[in-house]
Protein backbone atom coordinates (compact mmCIF):
# COMPACT_ATOMS: atom_id res chain seq x y z
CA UNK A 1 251.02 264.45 154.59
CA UNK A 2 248.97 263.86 152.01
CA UNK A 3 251.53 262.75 147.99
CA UNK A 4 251.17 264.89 145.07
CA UNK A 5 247.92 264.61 143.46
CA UNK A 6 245.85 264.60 146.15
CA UNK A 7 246.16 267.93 148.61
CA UNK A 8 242.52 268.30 149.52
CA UNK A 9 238.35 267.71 149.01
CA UNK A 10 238.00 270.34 145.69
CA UNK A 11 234.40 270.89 145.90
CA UNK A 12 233.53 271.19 149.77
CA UNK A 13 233.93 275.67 149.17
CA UNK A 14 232.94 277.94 147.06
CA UNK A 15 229.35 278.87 145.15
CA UNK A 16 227.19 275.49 144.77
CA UNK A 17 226.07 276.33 141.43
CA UNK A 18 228.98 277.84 139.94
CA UNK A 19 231.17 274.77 141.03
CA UNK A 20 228.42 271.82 139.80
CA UNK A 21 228.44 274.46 136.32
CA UNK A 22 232.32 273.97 136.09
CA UNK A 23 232.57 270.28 136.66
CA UNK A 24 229.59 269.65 134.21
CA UNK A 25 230.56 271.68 131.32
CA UNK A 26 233.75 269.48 130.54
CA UNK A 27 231.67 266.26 131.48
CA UNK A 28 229.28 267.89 129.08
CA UNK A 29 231.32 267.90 126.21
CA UNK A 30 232.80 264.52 126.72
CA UNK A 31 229.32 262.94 127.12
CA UNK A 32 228.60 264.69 123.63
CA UNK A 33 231.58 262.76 122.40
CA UNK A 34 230.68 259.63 123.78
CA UNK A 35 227.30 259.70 122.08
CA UNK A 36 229.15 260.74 118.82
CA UNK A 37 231.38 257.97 119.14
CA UNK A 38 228.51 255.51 119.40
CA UNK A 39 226.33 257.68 116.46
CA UNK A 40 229.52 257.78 114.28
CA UNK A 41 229.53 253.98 114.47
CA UNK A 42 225.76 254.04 113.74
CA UNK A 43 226.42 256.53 110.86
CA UNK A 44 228.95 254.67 108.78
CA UNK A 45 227.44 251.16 109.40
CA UNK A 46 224.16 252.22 108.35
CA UNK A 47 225.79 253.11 104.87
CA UNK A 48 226.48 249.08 104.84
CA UNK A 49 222.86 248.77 104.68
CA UNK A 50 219.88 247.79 107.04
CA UNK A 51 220.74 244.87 107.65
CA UNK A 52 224.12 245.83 109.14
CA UNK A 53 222.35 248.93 111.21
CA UNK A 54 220.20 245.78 112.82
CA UNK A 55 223.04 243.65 113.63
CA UNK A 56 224.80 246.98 115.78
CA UNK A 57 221.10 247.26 117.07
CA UNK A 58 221.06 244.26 118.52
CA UNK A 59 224.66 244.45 119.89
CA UNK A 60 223.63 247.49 121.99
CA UNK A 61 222.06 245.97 124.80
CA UNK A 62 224.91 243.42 125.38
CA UNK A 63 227.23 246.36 125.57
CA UNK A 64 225.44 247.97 127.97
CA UNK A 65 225.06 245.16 130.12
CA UNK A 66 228.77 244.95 130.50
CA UNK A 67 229.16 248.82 130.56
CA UNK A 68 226.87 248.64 133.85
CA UNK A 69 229.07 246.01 135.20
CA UNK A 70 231.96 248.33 134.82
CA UNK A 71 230.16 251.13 136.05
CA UNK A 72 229.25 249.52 138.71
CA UNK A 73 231.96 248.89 139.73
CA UNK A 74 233.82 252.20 138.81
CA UNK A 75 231.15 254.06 140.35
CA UNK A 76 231.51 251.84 143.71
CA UNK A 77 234.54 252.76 143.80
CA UNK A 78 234.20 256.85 143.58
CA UNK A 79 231.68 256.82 145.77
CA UNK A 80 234.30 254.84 148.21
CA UNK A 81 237.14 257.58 147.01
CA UNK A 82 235.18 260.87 146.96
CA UNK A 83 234.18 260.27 150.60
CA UNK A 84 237.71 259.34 151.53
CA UNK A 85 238.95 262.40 150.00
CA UNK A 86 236.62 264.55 151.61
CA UNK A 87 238.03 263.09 155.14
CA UNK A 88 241.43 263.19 153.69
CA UNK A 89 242.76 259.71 154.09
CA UNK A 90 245.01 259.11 151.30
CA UNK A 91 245.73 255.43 152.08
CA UNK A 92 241.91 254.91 151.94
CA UNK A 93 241.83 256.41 147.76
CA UNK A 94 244.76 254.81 146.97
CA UNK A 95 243.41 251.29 147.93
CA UNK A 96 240.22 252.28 146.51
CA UNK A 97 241.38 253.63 143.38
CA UNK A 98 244.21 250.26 142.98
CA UNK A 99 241.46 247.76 144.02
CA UNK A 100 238.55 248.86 141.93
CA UNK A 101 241.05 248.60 138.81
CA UNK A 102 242.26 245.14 139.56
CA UNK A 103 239.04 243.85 140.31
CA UNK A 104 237.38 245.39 136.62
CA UNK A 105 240.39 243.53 135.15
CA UNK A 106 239.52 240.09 136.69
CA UNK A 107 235.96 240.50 135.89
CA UNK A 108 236.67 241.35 132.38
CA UNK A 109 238.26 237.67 131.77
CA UNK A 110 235.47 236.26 133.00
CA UNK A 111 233.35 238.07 130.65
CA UNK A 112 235.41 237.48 127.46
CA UNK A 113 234.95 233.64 128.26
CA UNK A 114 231.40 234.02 128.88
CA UNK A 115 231.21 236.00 126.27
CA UNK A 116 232.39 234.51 123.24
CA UNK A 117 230.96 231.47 124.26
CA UNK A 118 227.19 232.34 123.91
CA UNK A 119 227.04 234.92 121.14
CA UNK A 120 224.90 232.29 118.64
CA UNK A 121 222.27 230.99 121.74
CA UNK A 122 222.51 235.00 123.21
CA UNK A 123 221.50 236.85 120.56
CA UNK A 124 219.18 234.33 118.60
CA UNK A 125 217.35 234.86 122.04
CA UNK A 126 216.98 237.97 121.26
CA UNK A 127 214.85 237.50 118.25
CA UNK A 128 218.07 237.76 115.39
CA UNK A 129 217.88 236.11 112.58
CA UNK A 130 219.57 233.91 110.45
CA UNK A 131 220.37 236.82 107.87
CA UNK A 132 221.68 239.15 110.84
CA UNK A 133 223.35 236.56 113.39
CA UNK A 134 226.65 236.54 111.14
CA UNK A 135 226.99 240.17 110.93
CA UNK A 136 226.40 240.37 115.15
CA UNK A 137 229.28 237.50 115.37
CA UNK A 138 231.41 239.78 112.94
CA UNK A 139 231.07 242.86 115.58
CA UNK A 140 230.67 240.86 119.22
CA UNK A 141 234.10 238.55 118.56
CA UNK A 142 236.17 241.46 118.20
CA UNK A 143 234.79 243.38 120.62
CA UNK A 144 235.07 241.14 123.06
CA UNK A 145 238.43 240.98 122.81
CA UNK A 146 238.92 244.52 123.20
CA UNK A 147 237.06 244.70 126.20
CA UNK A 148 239.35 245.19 129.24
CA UNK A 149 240.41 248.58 126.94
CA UNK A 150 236.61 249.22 127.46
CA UNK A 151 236.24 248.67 130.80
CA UNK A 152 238.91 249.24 132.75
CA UNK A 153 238.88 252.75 131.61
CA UNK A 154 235.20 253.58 132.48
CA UNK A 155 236.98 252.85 136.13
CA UNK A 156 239.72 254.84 136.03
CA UNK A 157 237.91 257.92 134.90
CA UNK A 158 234.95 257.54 137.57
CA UNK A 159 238.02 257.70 139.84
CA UNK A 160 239.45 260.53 138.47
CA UNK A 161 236.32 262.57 138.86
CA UNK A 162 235.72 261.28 142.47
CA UNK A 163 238.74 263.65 142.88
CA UNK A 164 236.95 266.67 141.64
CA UNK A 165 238.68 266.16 138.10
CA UNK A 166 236.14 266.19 135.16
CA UNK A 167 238.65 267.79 132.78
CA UNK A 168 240.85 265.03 132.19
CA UNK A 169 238.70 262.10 132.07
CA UNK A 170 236.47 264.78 129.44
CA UNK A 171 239.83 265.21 126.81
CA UNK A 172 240.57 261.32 127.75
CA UNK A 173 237.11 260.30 125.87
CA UNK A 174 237.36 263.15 123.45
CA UNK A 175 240.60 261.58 122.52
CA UNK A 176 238.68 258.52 122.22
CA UNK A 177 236.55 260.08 119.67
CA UNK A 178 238.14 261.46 117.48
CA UNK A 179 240.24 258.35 116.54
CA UNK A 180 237.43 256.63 116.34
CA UNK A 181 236.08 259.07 113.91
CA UNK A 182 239.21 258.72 112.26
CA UNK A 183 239.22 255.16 111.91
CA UNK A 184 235.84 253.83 111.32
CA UNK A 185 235.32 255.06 107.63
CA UNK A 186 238.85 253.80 107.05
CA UNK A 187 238.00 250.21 108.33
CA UNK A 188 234.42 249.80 107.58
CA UNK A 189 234.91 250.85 104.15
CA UNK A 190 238.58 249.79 103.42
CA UNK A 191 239.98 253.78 102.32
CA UNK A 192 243.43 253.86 101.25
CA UNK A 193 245.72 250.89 102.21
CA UNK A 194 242.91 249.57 104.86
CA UNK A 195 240.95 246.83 104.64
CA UNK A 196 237.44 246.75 103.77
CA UNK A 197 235.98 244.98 107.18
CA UNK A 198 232.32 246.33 107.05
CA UNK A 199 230.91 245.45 110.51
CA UNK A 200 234.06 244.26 112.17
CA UNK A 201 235.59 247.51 110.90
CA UNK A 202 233.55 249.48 113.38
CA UNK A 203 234.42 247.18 116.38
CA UNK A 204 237.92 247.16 115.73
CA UNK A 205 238.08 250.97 115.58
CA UNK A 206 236.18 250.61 118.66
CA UNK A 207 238.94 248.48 120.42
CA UNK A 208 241.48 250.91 118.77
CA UNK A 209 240.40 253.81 120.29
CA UNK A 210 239.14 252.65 124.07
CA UNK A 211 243.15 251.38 123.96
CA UNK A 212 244.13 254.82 123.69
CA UNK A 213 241.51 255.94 126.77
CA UNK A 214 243.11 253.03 128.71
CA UNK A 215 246.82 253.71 128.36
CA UNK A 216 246.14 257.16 129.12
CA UNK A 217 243.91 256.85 132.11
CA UNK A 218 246.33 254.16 133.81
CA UNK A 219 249.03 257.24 133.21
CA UNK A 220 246.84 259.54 134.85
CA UNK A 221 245.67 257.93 138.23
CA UNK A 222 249.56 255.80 138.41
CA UNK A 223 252.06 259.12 138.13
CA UNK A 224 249.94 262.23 138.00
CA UNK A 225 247.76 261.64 140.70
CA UNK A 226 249.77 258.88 142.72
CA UNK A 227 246.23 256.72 142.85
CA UNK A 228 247.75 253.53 142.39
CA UNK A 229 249.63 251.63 144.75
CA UNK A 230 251.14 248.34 145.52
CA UNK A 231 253.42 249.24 147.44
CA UNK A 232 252.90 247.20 150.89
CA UNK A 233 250.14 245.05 149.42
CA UNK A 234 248.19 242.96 152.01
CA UNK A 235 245.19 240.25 150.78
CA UNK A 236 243.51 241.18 153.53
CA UNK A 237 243.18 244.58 152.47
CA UNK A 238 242.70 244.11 149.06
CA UNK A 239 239.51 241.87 149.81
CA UNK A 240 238.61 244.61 152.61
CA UNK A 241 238.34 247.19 148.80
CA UNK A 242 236.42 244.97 147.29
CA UNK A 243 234.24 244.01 149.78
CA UNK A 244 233.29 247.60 150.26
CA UNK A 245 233.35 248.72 146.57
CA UNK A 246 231.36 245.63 145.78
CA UNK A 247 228.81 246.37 148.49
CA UNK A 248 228.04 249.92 146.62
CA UNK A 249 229.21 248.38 142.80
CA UNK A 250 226.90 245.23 142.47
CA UNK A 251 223.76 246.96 143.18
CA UNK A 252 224.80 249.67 140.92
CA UNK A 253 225.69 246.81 138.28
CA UNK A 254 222.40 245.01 138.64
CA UNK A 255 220.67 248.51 138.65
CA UNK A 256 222.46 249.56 135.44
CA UNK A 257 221.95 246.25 133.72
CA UNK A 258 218.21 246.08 134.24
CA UNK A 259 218.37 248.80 131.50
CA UNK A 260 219.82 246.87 128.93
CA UNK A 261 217.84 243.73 130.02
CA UNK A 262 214.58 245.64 129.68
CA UNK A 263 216.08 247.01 126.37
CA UNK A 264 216.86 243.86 124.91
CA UNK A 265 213.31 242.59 126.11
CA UNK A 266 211.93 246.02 124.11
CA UNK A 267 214.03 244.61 121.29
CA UNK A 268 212.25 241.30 121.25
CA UNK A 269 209.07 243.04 121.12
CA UNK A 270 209.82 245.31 118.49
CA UNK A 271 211.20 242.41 116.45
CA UNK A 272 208.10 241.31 115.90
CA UNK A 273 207.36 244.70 113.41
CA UNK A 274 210.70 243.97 111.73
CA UNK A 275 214.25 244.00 111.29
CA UNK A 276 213.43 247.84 109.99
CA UNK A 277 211.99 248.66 113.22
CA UNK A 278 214.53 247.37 115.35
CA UNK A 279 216.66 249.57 113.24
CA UNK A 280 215.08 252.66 113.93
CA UNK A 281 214.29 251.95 117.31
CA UNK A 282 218.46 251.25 117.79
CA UNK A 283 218.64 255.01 116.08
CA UNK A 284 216.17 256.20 118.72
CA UNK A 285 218.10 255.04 121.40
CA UNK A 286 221.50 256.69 120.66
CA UNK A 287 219.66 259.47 119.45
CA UNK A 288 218.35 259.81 123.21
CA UNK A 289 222.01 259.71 124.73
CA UNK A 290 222.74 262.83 122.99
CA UNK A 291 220.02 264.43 123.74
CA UNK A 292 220.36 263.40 127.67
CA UNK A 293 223.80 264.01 127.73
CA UNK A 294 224.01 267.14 129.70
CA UNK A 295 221.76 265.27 132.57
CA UNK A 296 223.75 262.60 132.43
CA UNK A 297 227.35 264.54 132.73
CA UNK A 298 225.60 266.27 135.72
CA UNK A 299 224.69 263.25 137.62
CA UNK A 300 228.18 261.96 137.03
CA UNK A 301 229.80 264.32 138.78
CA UNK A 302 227.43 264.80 141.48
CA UNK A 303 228.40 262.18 142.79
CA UNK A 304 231.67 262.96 143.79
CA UNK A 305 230.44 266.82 144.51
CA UNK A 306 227.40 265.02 147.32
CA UNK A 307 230.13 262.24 148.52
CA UNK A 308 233.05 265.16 149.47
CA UNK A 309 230.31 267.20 151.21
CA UNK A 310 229.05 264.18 152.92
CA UNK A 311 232.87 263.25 153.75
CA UNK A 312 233.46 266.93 155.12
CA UNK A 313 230.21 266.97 156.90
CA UNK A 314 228.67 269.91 154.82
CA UNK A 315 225.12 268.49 154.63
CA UNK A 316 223.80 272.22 153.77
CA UNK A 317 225.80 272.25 150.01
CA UNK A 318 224.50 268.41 149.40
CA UNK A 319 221.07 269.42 149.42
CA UNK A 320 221.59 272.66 147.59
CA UNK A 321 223.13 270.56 144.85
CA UNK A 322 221.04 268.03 144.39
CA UNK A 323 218.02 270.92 144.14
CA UNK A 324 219.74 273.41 141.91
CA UNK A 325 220.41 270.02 139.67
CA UNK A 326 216.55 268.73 139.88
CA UNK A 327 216.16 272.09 138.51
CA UNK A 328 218.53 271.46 135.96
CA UNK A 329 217.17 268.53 134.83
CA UNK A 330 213.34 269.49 134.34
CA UNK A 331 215.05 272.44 132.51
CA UNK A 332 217.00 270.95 129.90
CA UNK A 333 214.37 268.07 129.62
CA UNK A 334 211.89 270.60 128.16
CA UNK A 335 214.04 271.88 126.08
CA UNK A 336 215.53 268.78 124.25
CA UNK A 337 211.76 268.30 123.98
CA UNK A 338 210.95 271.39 121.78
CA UNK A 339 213.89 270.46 119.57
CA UNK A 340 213.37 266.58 118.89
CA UNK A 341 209.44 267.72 118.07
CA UNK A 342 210.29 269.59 115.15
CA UNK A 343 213.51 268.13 114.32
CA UNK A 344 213.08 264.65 114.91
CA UNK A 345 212.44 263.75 111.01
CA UNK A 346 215.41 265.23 109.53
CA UNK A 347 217.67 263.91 112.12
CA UNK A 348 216.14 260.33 111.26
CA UNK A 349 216.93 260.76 107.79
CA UNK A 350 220.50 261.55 108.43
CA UNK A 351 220.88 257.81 109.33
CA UNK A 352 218.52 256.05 106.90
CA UNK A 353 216.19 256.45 104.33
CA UNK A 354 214.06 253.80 104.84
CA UNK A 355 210.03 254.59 105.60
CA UNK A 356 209.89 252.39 108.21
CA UNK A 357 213.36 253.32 109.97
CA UNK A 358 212.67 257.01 110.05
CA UNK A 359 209.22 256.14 110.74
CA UNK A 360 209.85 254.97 113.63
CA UNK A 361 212.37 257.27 114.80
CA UNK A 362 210.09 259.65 114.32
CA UNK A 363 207.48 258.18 116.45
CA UNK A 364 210.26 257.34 119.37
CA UNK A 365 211.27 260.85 119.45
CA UNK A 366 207.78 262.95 119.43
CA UNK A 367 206.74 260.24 122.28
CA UNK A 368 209.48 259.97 124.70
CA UNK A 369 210.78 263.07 125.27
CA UNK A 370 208.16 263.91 127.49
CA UNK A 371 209.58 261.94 129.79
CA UNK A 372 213.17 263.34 129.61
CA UNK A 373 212.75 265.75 132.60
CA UNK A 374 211.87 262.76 134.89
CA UNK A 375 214.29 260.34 133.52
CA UNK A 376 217.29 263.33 134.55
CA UNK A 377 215.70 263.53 138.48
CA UNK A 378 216.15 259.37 138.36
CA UNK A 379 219.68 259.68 137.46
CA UNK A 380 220.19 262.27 140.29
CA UNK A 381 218.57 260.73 142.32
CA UNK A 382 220.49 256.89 142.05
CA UNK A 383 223.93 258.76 142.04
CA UNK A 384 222.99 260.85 145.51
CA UNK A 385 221.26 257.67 146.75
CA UNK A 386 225.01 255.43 146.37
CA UNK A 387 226.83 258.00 147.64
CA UNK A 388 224.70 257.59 151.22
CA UNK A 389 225.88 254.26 151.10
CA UNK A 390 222.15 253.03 149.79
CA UNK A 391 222.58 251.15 146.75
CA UNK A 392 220.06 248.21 147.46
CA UNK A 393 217.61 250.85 147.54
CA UNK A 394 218.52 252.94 144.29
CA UNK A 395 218.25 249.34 142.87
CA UNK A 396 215.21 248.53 144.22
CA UNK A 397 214.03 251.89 142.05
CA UNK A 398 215.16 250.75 139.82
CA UNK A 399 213.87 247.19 139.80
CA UNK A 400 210.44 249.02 139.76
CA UNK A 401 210.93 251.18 136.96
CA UNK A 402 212.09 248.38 134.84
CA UNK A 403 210.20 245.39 135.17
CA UNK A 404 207.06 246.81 137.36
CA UNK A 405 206.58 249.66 135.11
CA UNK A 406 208.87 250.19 131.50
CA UNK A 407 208.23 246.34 130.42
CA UNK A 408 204.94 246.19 131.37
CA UNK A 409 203.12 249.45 130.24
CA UNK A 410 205.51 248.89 126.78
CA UNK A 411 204.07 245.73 126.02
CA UNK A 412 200.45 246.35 126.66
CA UNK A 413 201.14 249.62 125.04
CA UNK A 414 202.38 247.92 122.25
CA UNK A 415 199.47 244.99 122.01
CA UNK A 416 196.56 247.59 121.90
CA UNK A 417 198.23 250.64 120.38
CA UNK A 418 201.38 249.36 118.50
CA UNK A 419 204.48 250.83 118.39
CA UNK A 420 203.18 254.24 119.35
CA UNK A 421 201.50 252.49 122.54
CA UNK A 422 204.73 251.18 123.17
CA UNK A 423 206.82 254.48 123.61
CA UNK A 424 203.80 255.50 125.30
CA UNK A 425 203.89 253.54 127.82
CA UNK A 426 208.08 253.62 128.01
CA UNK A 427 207.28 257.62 128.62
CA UNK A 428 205.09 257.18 131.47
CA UNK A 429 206.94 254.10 133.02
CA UNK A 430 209.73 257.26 133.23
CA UNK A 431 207.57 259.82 135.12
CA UNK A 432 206.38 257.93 137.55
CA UNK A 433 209.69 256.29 138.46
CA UNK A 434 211.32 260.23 138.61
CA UNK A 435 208.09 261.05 140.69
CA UNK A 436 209.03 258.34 143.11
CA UNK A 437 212.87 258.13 142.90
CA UNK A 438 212.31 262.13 144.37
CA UNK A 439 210.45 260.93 147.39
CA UNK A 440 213.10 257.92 147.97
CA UNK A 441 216.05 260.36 147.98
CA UNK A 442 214.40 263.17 150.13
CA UNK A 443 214.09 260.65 152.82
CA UNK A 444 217.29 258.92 153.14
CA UNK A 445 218.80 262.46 153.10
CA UNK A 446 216.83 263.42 155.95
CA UNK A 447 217.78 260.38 158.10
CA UNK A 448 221.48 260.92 156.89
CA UNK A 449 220.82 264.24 158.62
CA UNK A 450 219.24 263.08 161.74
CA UNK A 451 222.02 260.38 162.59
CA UNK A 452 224.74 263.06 162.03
């Protein structure tokens, strides 16, 4: 009999729509939250000044690179979970669910070592200077620090939606938030009895709040949902988890960090128009989040609506999902479109006054946009794809978008056309990849089909 926490598969009955509709509007809101977590940050540094708002746009693509190891890895083990769950084999989550966390946690020392260690030679790569390196070393030593309370969180929640769950992990971030709201005037600018830590204010809020997201998510999957377990504990086993998650995790990683790669390559590029640019363009690019957040909350828990249905054998409600969300996704891409083209200058000057920042901000979002609609069918279409247990080929997708496609067409974009050549050719490097991530996915769905 199956402990408390875990009585059944949650999303194998009931309307397809309705059900993807309730488990995105709480993802929804927290993926609103996350972006305003990361714009709040980008708000109250850019009062510092531009030089400041360059040093946390240079940071960005190292954090995402060990985000995507973490999701990765968290999203391995969902995948692993939400099938389990659907077959209802509680042994199966639990070791899932225990494993995935452990492993995060031993990758994160490695990456604290790693990462303190090359901060100077890392970023310098990426085209800082000598004005901005001290600022990034400010931000990067105390974040990396913090960074199992960044980490091993973005696991536990992808496991608590694998169950069907996107309320909690939704308030868990929002919790996140708000005390990061909270704290990062208070830090940065040293209100009241704080300190005045400018740069290192807003990382150390950072680590504040993720600590609260951690304590609280290790609550939830340990007593609420019984989850964790090491009770009876067997090597053997535990290398059997990670095996499996990391069969499913590392091309997810390697997918996921081709984005920052390819960001931080864009960043080298558009270092070359100035330490104003690479300002803006580090606006743009949290900008975007927001405005993709509704896509992205989707394809989050999609994955854990496809991998019950696979688990439970209900192959008719997988593909109705995954078409009433490509539907979705065009939808909402056309209309964050309308919006940024009229409202894309006064958002700009929200976070700096500078002509050359809002410039271009401004350029980034009346360019790229077009592409948003695309973008949402690639995220879809990646989540459904590691679900069928075929991560080496959402990577693979991925692997073209990035460096056959979104590096190339940006730089020759950017040699013949500058900067607006450049999101140009980041635009169409996205449609074409959505175009053929669609084709991928209808395939290995239709041998999934034929095998069962």
């Amino acid at each position: 009999m199956a402990e408390r926490g875990i009585k059944k598969a949650k999303l194998i009955e009931g309307p397809v729509g309705k059900t993807l509709i309730n488990l995105t509007i709480p993802m929804f809101f927290a993926m609103v939250g996350m972006v305003a977590f990361n714009l709040v940050d980008t708000f109250f540094v850019g009062k510092l000044g531009t030089n400041e708002l360059a040093a946390l746009s240079f940071t960005f693509p190292v954090v995402l690179v060990i985000n995507s190891i973490a999701l990765g890895i968290g999203m391995g083990a969902a995948a692993l979970i939400s099938r389990s769950i659907g077959e209802g084999d509680h042994h199966k989550v639990q070791r899932f669910t225990t494993d995935g966390l452990t492993l995060a946690f031993l990758i994160v020392i490695v990456f604290v070592i790693i990462g303190l260690s090359t901060i100077n030679p890392l970023f310098k790569a990426l085209g800082a200077t000598a004005e901005i390196l001290p600022l990034i070393k400010k931000y990067m030593s105390i974040w990396y620090y913090g960074m199992v309370f960044v980490i091993v969180p973005m696991v536990g929640n992808n496991a608590i939606r694998a169950t069907g769950d996107s309320k909690t992990p939704s308030a868990i971030m929002m919790v996140a938030v708000t005390m990061n709201f909270i704290m990062d005037p208070l830090l940065i600018f040293g209100i009241g009895p704080f300190p005045r830590l400018g740069i290192a204010g807003a990382a150390l809020s950072t680590v504040l709040a993720r600590f609260t997201t951690f304590s609280v998510a290790l609550w939830v999957l340990g007593h609420r949902e019984k989850m964790i377990s090491f009770a009876n504990l067997k090597i053997k086993e535990v290398l059997a988890s990670w095996k499996s998650i990391l069969f499913i995790g590392v091309p997810i990683a390697s997918a996921r960090i081709m984005i920052p790669v390819s960001m931080g390559i864009i960043t080298r590029i558009i270092a070359d128009y100035g330490p104003k640019a690479v300002a803006g363009f580090g606006v743009s690019s949290r900008i975007e989040f927001f405005g993709l957040a509704a896509i992205i909350a989707l394809s989050s828990v999609l994955g854990p609506f496809v991998g019950q249905n696979l688990g439970a054998r209900k192959l008719d409600r997988v593909h109705r999902g995954i078409k009433l969300s490509k539907l979705f996704a065009m939808i909402w891409g056309a209309l964050i479109l309308m919006i940024l083209i009229f409202a894309s200058k006064p958002i700009a000057i929200i976070f700096n006054k500078d002509q050359q920042v809002v410039s271009t901000i401004v350029i980034y979002l009346t360019i790229v946009p077009f592409s948003y609609g695309m973008r949402g069918i690639i995220y879809l279409c990646n989540v459904s794809l590691n679900v069928l247990h075929k991560p080496l080929q959402a990577a693979g997708l991925m692997f073209i978008q990035m460096f056959l496609l979104y590096i190339p067409l940006a730089y020759f974009g950017s040699k013949y056309f500058a900067l607006k050549g450049l999101f140009f050719g980041v635009a169409a490097a996205y449609v074409i990849s959505g175009i053929m991530a669609h084709f991928v996915l209808k395939k290995y769905l239709s041998d999934f089909e034929r095998k069962s």
